[in-house]
PDB file of N, CA and C in Angstrom:
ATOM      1  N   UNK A   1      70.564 -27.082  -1.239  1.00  0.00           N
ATOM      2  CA  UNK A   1      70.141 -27.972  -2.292  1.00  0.00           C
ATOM      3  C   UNK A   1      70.207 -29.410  -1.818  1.00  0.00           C
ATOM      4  N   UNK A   2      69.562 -30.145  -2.619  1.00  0.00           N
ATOM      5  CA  UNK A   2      69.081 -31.647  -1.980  1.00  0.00           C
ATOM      6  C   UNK A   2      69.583 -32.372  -2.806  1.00  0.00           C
ATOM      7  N   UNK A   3      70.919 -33.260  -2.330  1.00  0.00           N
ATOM      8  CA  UNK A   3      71.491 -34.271  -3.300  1.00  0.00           C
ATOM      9  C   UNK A   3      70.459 -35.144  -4.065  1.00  0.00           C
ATOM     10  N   UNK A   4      70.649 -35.690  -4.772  1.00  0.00           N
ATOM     11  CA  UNK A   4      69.987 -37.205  -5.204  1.00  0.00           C
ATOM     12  C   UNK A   4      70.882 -38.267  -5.183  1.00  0.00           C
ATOM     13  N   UNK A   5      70.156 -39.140  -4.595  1.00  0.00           N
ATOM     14  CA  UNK A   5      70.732 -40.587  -4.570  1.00  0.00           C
ATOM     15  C   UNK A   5      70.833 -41.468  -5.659  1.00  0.00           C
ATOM     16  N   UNK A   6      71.307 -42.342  -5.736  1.00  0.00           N
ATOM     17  CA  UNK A   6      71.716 -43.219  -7.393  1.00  0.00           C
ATOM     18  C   UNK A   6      70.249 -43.818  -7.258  1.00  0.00           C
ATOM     19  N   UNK A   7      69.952 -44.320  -6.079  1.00  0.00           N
ATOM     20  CA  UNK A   7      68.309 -45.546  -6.541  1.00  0.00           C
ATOM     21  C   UNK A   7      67.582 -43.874  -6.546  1.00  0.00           C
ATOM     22  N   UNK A   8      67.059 -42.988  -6.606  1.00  0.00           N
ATOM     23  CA  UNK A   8      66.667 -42.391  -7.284  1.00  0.00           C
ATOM     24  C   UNK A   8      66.413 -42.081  -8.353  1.00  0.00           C
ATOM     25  N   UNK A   9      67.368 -42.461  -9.028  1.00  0.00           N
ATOM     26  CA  UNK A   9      67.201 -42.105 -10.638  1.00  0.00           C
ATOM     27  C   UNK A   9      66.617 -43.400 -11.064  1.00  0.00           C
ATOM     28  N   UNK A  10      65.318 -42.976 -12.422  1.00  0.00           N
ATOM     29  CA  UNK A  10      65.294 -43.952 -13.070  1.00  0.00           C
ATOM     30  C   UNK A  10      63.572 -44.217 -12.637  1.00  0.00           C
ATOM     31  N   UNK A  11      63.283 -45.517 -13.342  1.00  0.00           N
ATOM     32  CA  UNK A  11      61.854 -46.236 -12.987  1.00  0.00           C
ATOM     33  C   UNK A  11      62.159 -47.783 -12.670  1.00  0.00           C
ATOM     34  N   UNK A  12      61.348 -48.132 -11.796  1.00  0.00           N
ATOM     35  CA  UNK A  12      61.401 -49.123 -11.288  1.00  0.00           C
ATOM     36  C   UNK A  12      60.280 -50.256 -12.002  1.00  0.00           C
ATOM     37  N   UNK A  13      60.436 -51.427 -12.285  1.00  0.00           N
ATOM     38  CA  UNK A  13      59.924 -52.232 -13.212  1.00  0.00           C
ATOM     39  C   UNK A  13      58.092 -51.949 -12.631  1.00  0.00           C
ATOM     40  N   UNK A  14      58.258 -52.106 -11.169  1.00  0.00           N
ATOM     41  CA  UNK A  14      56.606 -51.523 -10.841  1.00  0.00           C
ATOM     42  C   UNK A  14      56.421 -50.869 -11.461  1.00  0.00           C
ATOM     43  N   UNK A  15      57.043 -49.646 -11.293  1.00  0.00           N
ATOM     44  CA  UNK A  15      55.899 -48.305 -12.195  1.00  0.00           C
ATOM     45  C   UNK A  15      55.956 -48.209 -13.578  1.00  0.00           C
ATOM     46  N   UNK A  16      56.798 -49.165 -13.726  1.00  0.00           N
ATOM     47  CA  UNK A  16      56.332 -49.706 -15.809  1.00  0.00           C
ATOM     48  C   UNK A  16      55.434 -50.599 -15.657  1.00  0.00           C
ATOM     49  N   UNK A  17      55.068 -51.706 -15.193  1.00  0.00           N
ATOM     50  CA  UNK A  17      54.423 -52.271 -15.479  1.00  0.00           C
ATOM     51  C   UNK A  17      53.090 -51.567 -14.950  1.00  0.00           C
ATOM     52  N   UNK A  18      52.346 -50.837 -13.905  1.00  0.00           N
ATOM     53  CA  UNK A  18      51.273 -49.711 -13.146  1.00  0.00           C
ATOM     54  C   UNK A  18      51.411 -49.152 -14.520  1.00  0.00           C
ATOM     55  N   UNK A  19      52.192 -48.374 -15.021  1.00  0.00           N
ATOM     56  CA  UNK A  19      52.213 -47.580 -16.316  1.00  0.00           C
ATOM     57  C   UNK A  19      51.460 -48.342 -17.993  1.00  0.00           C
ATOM     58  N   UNK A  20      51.901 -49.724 -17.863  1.00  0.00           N
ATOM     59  CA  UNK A  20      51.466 -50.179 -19.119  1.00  0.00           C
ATOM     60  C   UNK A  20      50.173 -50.657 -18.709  1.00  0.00           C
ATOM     61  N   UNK A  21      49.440 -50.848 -17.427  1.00  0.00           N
ATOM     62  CA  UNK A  21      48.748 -51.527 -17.341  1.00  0.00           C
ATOM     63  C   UNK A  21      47.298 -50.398 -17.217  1.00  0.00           C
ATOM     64  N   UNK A  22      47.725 -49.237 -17.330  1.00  0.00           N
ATOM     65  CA  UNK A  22      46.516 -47.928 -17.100  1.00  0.00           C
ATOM     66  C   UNK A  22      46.548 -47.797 -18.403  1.00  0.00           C
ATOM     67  N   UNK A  23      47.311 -47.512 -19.265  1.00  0.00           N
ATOM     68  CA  UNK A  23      47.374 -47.252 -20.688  1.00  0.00           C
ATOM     69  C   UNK A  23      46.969 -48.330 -21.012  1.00  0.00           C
ATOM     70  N   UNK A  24      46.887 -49.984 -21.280  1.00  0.00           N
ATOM     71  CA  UNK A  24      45.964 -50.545 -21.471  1.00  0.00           C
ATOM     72  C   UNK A  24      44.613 -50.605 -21.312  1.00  0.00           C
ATOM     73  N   UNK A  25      44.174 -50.567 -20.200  1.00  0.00           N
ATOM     74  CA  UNK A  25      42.715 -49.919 -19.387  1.00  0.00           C
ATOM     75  C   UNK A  25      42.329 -48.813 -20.571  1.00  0.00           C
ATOM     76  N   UNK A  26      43.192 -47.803 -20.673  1.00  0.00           N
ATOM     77  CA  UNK A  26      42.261 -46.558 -21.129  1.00  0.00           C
ATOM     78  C   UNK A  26      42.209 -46.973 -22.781  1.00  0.00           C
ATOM     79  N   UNK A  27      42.665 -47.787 -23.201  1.00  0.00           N
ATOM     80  CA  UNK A  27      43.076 -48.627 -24.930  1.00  0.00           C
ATOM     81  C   UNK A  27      41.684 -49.401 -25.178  1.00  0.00           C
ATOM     82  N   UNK A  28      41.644 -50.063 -24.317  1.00  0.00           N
ATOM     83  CA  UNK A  28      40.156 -50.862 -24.171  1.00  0.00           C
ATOM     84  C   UNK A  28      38.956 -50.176 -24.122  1.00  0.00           C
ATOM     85  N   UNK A  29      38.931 -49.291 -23.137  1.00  0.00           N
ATOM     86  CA  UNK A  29      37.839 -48.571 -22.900  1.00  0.00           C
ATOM     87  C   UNK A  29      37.695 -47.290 -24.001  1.00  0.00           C
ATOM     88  N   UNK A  30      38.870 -47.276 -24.833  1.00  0.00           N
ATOM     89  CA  UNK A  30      38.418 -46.306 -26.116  1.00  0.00           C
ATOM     90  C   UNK A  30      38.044 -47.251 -27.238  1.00  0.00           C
ATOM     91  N   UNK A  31      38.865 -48.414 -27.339  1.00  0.00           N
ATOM     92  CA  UNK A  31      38.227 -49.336 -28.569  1.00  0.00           C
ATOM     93  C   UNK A  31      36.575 -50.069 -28.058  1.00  0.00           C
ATOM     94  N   UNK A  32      36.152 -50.014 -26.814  1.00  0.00           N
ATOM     95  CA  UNK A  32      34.739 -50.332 -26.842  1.00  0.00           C
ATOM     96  C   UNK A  32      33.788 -49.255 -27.247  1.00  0.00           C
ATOM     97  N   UNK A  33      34.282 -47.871 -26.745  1.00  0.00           N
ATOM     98  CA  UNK A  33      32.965 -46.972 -27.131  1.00  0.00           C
ATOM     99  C   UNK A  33      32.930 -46.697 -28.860  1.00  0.00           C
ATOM    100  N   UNK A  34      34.298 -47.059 -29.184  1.00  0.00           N
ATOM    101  CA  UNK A  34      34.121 -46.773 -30.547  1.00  0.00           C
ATOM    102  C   UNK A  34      33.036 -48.076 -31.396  1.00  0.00           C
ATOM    103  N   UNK A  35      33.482 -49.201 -30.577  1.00  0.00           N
ATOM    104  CA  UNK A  35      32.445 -49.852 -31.242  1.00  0.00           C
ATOM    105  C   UNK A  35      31.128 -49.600 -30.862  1.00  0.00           C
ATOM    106  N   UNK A  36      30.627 -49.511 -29.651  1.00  0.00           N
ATOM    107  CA  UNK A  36      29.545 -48.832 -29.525  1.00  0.00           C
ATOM    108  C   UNK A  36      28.639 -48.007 -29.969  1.00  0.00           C
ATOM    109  N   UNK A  37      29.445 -47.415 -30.683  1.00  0.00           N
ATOM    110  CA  UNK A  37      28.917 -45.894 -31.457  1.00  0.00           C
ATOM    111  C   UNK A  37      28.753 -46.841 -33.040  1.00  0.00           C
ATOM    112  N   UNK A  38      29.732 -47.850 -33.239  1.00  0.00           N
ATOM    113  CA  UNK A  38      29.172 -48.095 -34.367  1.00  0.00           C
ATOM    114  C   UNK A  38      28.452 -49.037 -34.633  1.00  0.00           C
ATOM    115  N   UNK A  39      27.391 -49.696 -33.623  1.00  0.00           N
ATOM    116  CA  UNK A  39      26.592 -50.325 -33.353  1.00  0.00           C
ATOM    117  C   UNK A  39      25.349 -49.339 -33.246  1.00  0.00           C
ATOM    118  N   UNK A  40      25.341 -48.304 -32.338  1.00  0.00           N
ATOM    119  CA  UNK A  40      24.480 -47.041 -32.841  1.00  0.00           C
ATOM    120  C   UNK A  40      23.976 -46.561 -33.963  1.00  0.00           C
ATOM    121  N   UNK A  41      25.382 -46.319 -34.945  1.00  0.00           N
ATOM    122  CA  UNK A  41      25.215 -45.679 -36.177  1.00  0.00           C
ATOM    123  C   UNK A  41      24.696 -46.331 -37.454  1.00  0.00           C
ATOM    124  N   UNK A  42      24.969 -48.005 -37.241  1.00  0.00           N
ATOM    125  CA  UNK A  42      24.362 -48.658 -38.127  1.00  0.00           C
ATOM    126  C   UNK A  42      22.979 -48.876 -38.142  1.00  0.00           C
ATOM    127  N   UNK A  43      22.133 -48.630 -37.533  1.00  0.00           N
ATOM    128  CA  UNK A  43      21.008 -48.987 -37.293  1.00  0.00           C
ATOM    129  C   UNK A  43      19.860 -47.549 -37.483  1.00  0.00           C
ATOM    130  N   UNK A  44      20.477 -46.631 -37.843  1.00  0.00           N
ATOM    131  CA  UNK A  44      20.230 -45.045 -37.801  1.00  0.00           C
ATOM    132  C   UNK A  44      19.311 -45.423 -39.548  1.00  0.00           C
ATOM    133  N   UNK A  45      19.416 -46.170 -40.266  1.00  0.00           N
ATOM    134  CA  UNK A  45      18.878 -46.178 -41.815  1.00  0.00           C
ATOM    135  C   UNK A  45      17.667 -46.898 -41.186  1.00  0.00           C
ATOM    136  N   UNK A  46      17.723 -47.640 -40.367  1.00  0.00           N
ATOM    137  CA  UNK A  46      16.187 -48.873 -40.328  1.00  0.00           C
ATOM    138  C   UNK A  46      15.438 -47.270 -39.423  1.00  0.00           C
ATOM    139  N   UNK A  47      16.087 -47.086 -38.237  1.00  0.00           N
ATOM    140  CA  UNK A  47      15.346 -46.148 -37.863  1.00  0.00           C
ATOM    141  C   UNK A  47      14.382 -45.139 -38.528  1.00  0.00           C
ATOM    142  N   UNK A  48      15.276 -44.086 -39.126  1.00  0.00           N
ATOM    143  CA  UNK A  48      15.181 -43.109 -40.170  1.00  0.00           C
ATOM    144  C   UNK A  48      13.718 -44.070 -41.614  1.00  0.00           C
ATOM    145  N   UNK A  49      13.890 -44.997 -41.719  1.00  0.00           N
ATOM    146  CA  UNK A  49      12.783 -44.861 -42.612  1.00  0.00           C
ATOM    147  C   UNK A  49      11.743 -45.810 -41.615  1.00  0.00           C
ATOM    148  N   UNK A  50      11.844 -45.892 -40.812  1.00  0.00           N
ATOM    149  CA  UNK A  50       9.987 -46.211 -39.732  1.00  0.00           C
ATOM    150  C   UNK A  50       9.967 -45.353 -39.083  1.00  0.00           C
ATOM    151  N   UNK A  51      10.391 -43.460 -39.503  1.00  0.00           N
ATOM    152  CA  UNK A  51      10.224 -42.124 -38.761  1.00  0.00           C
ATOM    153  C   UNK A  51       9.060 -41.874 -40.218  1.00  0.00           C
ATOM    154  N   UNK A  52       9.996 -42.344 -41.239  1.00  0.00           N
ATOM    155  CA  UNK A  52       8.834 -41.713 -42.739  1.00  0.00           C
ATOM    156  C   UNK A  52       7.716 -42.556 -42.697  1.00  0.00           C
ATOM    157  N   UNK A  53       7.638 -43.957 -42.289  1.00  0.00           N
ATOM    158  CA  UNK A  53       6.927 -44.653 -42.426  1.00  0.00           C
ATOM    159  C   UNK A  53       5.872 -44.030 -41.616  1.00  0.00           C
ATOM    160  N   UNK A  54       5.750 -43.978 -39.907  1.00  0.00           N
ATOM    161  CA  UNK A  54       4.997 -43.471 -39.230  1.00  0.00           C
ATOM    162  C   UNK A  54       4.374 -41.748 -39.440  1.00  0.00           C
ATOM    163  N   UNK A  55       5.385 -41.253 -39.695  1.00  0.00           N
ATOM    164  CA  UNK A  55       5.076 -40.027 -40.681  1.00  0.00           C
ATOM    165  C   UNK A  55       3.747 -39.811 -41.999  1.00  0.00           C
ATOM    166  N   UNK A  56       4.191 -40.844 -42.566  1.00  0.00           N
ATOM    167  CA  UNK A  56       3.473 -40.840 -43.550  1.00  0.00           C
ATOM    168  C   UNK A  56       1.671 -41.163 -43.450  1.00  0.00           C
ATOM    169  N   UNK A  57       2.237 -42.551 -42.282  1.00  0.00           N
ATOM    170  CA  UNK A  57       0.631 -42.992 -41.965  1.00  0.00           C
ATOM    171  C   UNK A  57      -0.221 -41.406 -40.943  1.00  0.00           C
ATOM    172  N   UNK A  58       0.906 -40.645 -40.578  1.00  0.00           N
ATOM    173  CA  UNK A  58      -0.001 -39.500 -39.392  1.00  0.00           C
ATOM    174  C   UNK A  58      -0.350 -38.664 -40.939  1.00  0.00           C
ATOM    175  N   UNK A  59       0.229 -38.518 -41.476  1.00  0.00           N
ATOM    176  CA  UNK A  59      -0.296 -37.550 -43.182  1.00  0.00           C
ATOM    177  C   UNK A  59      -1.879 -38.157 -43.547  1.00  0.00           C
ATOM    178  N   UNK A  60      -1.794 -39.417 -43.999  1.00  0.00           N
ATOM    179  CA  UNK A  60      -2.607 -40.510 -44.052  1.00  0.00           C
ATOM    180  C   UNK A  60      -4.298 -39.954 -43.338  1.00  0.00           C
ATOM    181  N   UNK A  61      -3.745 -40.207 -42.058  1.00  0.00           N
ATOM    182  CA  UNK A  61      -4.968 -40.125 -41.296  1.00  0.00           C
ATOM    183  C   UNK A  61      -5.190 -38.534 -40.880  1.00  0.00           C
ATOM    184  N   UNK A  62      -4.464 -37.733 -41.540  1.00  0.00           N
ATOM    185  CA  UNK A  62      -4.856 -36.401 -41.254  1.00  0.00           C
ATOM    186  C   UNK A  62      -6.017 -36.027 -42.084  1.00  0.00           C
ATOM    187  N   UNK A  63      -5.918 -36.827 -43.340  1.00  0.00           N
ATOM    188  CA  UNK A  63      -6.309 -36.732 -44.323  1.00  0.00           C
ATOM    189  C   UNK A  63      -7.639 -37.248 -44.783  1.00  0.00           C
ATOM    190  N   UNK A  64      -7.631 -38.247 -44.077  1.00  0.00           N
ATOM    191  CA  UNK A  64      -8.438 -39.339 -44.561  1.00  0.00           C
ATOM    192  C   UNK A  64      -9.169 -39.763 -43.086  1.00  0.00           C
ATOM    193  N   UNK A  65      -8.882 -38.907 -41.860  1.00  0.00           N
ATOM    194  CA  UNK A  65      -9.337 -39.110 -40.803  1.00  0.00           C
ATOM    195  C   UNK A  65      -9.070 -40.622 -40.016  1.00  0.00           C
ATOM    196  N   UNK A  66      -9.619 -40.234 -38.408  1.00  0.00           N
ATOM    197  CA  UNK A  66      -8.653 -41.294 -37.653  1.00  0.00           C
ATOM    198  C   UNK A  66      -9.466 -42.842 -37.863  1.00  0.00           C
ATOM    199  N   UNK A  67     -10.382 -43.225 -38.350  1.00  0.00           N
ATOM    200  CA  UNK A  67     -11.028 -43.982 -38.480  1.00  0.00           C
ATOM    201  C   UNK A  67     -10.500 -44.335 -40.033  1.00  0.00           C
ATOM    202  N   UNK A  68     -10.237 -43.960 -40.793  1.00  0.00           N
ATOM    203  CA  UNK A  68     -10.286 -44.990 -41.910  1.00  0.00           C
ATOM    204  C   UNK A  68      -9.213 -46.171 -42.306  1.00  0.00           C
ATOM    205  N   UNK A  69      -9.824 -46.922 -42.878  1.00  0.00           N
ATOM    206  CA  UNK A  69      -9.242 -48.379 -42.854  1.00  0.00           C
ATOM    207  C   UNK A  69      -7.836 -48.539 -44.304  1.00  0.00           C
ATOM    208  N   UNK A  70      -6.910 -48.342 -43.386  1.00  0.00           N
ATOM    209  CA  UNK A  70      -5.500 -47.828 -44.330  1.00  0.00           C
ATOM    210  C   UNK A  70      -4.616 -49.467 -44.123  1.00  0.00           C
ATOM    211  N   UNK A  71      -3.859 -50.032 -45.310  1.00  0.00           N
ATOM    212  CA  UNK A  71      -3.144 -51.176 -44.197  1.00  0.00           C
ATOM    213  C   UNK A  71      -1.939 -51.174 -43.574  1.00  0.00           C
ATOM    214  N   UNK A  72      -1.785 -52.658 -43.087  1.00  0.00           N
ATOM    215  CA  UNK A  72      -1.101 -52.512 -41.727  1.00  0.00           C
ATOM    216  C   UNK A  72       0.279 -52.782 -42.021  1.00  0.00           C
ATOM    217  N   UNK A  73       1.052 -52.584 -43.112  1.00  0.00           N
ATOM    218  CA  UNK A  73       2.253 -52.742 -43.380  1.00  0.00           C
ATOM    219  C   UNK A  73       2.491 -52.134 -44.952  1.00  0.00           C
ATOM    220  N   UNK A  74       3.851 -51.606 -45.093  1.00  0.00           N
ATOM    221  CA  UNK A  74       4.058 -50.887 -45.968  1.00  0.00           C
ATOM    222  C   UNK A  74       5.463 -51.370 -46.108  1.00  0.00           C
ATOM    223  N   UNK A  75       5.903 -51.327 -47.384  1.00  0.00           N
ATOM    224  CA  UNK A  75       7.606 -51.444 -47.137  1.00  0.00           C
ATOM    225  C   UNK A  75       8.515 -49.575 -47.988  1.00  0.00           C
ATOM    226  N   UNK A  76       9.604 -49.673 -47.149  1.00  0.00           N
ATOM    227  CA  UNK A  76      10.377 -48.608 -47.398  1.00  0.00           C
ATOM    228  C   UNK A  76      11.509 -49.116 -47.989  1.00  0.00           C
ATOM    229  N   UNK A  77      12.623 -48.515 -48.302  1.00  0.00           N
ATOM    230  CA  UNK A  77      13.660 -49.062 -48.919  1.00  0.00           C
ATOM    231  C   UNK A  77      14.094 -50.517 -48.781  1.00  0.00           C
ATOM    232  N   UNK A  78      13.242 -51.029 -49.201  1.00  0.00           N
ATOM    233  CA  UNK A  78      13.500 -52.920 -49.054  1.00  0.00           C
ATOM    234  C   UNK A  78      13.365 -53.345 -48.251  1.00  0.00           C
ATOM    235  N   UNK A  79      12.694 -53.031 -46.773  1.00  0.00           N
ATOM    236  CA  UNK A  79      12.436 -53.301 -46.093  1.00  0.00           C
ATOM    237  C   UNK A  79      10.444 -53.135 -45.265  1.00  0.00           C
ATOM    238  N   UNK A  80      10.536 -53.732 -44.779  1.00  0.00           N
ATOM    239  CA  UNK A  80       8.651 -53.903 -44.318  1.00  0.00           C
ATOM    240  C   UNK A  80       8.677 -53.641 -42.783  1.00  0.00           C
ATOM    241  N   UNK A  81       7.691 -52.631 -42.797  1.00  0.00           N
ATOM    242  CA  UNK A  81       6.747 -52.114 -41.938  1.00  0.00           C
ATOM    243  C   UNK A  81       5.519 -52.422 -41.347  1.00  0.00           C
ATOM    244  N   UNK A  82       5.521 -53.286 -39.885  1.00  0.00           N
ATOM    245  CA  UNK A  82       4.079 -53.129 -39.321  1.00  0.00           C
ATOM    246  C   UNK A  82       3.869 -52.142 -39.035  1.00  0.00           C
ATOM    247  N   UNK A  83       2.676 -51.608 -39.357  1.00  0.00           N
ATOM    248  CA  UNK A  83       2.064 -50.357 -38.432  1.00  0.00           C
ATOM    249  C   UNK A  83       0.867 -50.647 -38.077  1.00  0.00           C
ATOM    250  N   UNK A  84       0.880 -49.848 -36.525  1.00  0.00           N
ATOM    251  CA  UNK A  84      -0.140 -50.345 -35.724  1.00  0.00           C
ATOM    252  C   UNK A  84      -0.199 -49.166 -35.601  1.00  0.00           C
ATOM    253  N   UNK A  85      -2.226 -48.786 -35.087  1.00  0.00           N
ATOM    254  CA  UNK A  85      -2.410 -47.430 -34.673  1.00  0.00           C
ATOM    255  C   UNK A  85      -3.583 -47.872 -33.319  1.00  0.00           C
ATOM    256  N   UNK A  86      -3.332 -46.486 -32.434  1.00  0.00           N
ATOM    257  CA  UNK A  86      -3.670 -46.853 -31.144  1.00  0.00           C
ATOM    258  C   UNK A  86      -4.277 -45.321 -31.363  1.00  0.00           C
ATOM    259  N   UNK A  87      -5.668 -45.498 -30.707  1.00  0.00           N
ATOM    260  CA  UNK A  87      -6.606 -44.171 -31.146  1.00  0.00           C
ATOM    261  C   UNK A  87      -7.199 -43.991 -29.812  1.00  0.00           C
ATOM    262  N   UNK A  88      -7.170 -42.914 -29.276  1.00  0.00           N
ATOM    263  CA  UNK A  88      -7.552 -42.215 -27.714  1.00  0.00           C
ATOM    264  C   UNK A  88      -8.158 -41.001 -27.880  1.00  0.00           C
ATOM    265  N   UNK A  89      -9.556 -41.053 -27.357  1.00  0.00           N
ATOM    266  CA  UNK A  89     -10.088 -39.568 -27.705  1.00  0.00           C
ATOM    267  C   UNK A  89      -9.592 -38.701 -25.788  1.00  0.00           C
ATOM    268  N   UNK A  90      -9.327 -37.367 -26.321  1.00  0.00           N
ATOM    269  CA  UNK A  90      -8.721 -36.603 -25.604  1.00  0.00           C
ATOM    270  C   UNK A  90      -9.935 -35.903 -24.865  1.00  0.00           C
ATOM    271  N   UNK A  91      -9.577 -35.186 -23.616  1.00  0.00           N
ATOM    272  CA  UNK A  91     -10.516 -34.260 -22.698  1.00  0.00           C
ATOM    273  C   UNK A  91     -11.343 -33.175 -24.088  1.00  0.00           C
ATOM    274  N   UNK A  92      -9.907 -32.437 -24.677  1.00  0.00           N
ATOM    275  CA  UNK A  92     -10.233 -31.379 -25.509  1.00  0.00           C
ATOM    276  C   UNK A  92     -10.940 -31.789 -26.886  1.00  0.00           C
ATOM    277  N   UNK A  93     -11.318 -33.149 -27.232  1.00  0.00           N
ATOM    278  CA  UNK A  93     -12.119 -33.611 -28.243  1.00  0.00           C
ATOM    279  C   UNK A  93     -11.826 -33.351 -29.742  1.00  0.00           C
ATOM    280  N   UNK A  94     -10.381 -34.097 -29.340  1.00  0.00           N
ATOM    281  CA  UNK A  94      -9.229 -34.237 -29.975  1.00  0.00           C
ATOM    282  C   UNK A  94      -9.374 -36.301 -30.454  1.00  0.00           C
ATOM    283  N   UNK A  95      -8.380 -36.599 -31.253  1.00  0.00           N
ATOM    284  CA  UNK A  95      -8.092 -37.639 -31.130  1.00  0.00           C
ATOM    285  C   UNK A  95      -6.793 -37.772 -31.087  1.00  0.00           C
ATOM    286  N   UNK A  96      -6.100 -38.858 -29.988  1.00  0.00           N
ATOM    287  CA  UNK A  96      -4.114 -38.504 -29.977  1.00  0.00           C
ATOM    288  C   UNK A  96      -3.985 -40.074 -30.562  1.00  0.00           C
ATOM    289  N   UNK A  97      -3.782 -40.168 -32.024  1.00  0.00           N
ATOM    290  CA  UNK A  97      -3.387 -41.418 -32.759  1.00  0.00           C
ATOM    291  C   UNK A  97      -1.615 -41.809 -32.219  1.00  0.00           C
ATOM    292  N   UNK A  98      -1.453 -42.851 -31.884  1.00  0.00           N
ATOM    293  CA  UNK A  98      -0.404 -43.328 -31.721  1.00  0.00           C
ATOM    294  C   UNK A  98      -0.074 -44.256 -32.035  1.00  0.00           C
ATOM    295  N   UNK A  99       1.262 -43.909 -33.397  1.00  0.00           N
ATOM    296  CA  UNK A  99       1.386 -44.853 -34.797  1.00  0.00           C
ATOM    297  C   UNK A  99       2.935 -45.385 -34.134  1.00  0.00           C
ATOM    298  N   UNK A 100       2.945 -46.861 -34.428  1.00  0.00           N
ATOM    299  CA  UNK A 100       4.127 -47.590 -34.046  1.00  0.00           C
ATOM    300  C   UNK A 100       4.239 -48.449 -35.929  1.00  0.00           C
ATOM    301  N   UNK A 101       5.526 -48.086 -36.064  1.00  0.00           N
ATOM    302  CA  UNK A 101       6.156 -48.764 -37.608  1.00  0.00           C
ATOM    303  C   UNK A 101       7.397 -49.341 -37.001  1.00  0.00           C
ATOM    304  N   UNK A 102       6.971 -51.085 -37.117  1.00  0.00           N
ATOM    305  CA  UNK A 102       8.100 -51.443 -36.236  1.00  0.00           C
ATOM    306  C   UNK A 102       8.726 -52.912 -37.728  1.00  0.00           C
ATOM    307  N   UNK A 103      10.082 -53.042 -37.516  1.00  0.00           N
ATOM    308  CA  UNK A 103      10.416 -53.960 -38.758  1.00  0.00           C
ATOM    309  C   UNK A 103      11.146 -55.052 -37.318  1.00  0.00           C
ATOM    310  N   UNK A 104      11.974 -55.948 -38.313  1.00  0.00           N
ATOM    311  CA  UNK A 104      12.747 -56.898 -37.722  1.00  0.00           C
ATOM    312  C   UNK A 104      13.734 -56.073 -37.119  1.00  0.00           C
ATOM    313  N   UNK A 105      14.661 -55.117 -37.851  1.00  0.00           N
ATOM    314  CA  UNK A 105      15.800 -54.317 -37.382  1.00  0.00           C
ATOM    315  C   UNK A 105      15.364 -53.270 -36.633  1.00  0.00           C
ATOM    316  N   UNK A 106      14.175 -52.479 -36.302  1.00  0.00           N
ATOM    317  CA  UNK A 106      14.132 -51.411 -35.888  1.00  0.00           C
ATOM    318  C   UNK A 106      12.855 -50.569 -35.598  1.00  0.00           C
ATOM    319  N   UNK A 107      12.903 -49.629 -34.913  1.00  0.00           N
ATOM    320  CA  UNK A 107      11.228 -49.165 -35.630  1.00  0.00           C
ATOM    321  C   UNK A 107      10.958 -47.775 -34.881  1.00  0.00           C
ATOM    322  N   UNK A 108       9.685 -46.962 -34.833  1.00  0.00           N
ATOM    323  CA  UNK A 108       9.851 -45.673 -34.259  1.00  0.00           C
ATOM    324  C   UNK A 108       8.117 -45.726 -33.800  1.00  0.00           C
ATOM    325  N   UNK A 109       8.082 -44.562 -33.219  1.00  0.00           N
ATOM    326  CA  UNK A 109       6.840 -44.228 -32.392  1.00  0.00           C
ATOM    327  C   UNK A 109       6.666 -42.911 -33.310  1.00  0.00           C
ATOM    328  N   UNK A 110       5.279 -42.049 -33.381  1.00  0.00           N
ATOM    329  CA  UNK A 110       4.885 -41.231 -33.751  1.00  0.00           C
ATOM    330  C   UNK A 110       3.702 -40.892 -33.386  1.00  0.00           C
ATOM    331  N   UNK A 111       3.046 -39.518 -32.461  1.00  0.00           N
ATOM    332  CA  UNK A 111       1.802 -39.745 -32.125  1.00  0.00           C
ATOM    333  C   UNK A 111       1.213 -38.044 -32.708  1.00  0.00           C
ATOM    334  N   UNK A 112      -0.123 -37.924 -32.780  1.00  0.00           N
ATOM    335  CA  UNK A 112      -0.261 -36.961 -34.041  1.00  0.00           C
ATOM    336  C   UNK A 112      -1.850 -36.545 -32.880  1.00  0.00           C
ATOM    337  N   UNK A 113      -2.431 -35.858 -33.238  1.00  0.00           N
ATOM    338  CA  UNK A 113      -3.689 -35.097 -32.502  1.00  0.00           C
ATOM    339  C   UNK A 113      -4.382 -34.787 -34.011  1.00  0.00           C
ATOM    340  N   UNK A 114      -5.821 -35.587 -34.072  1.00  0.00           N
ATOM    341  CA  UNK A 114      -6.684 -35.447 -35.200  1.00  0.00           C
ATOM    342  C   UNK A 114      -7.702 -34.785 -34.578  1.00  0.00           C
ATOM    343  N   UNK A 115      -8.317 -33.918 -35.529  1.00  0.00           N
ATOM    344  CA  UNK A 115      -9.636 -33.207 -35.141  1.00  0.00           C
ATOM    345  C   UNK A 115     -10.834 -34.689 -34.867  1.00  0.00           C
ATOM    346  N   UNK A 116     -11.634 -34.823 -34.203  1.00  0.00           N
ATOM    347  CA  UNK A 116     -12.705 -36.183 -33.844  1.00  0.00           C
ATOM    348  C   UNK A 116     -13.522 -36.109 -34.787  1.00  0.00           C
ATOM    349  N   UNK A 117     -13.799 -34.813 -35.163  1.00  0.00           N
ATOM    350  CA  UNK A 117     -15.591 -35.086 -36.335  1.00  0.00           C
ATOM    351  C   UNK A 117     -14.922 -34.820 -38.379  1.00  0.00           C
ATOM    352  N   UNK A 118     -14.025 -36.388 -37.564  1.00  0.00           N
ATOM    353  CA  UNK A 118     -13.781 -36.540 -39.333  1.00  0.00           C
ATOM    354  C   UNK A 118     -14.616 -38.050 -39.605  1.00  0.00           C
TER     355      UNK A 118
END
């Protein structure tokens, strides 16, 4: 068996301070992602209604075909919507509408395939 020596026992002010100073590190780096995430999560409502917004305008022009003259802003829960539409006729003689509903806070993409002989 292997004695122990007296400076053996114990911690040495280094490896407290190495010790407080990793557990700080990992303190920080959990209080940033948390804010992170809630910088993410707030912004999930502006998103979520320029998904209905763009949604709505691909309903729109399903309906009413890719040519007709619909306007260019709408508002959703208190808030306003540009929408812009970007119209590309396809090989298969298709049309691929690509609707952008964009606000101050946020905004979404949506692209939809219309039959051409509307």
């Amino acid at each position: 068996m292997r004695r122990r020596l007296k400076q053996d026992q114990g911690l040495t002010l280094v490896e407290l301070a190495v010790a407080v100073l990793v557990l700080s590190i990992g303190s920080i780096a959990a209080l940033r992602a948390t804010d992170q995430s809630r910088v993410v999560i707030g912004g999930s409502e502006t998103r979520s209604f320029a998904q209905i917004a763009a949604r709505n305008r691909a309903e729109e022009l399903k309906l009413l075909g890719p040519s007709a003259n619909l306007p260019s802003s709408v508002t959703l829960g208190g808030q306003t919507f540009e929408l812009e539409q970007d119209n590309e006729t396809t090989a298969g003689g298709f049309v691929k509408s690509t609707i952008t509903a964009k606000s101050q806070r946020g905004g979404a993409l949506y692209i939809v395939y219309l039959p051409f002989n509307r």
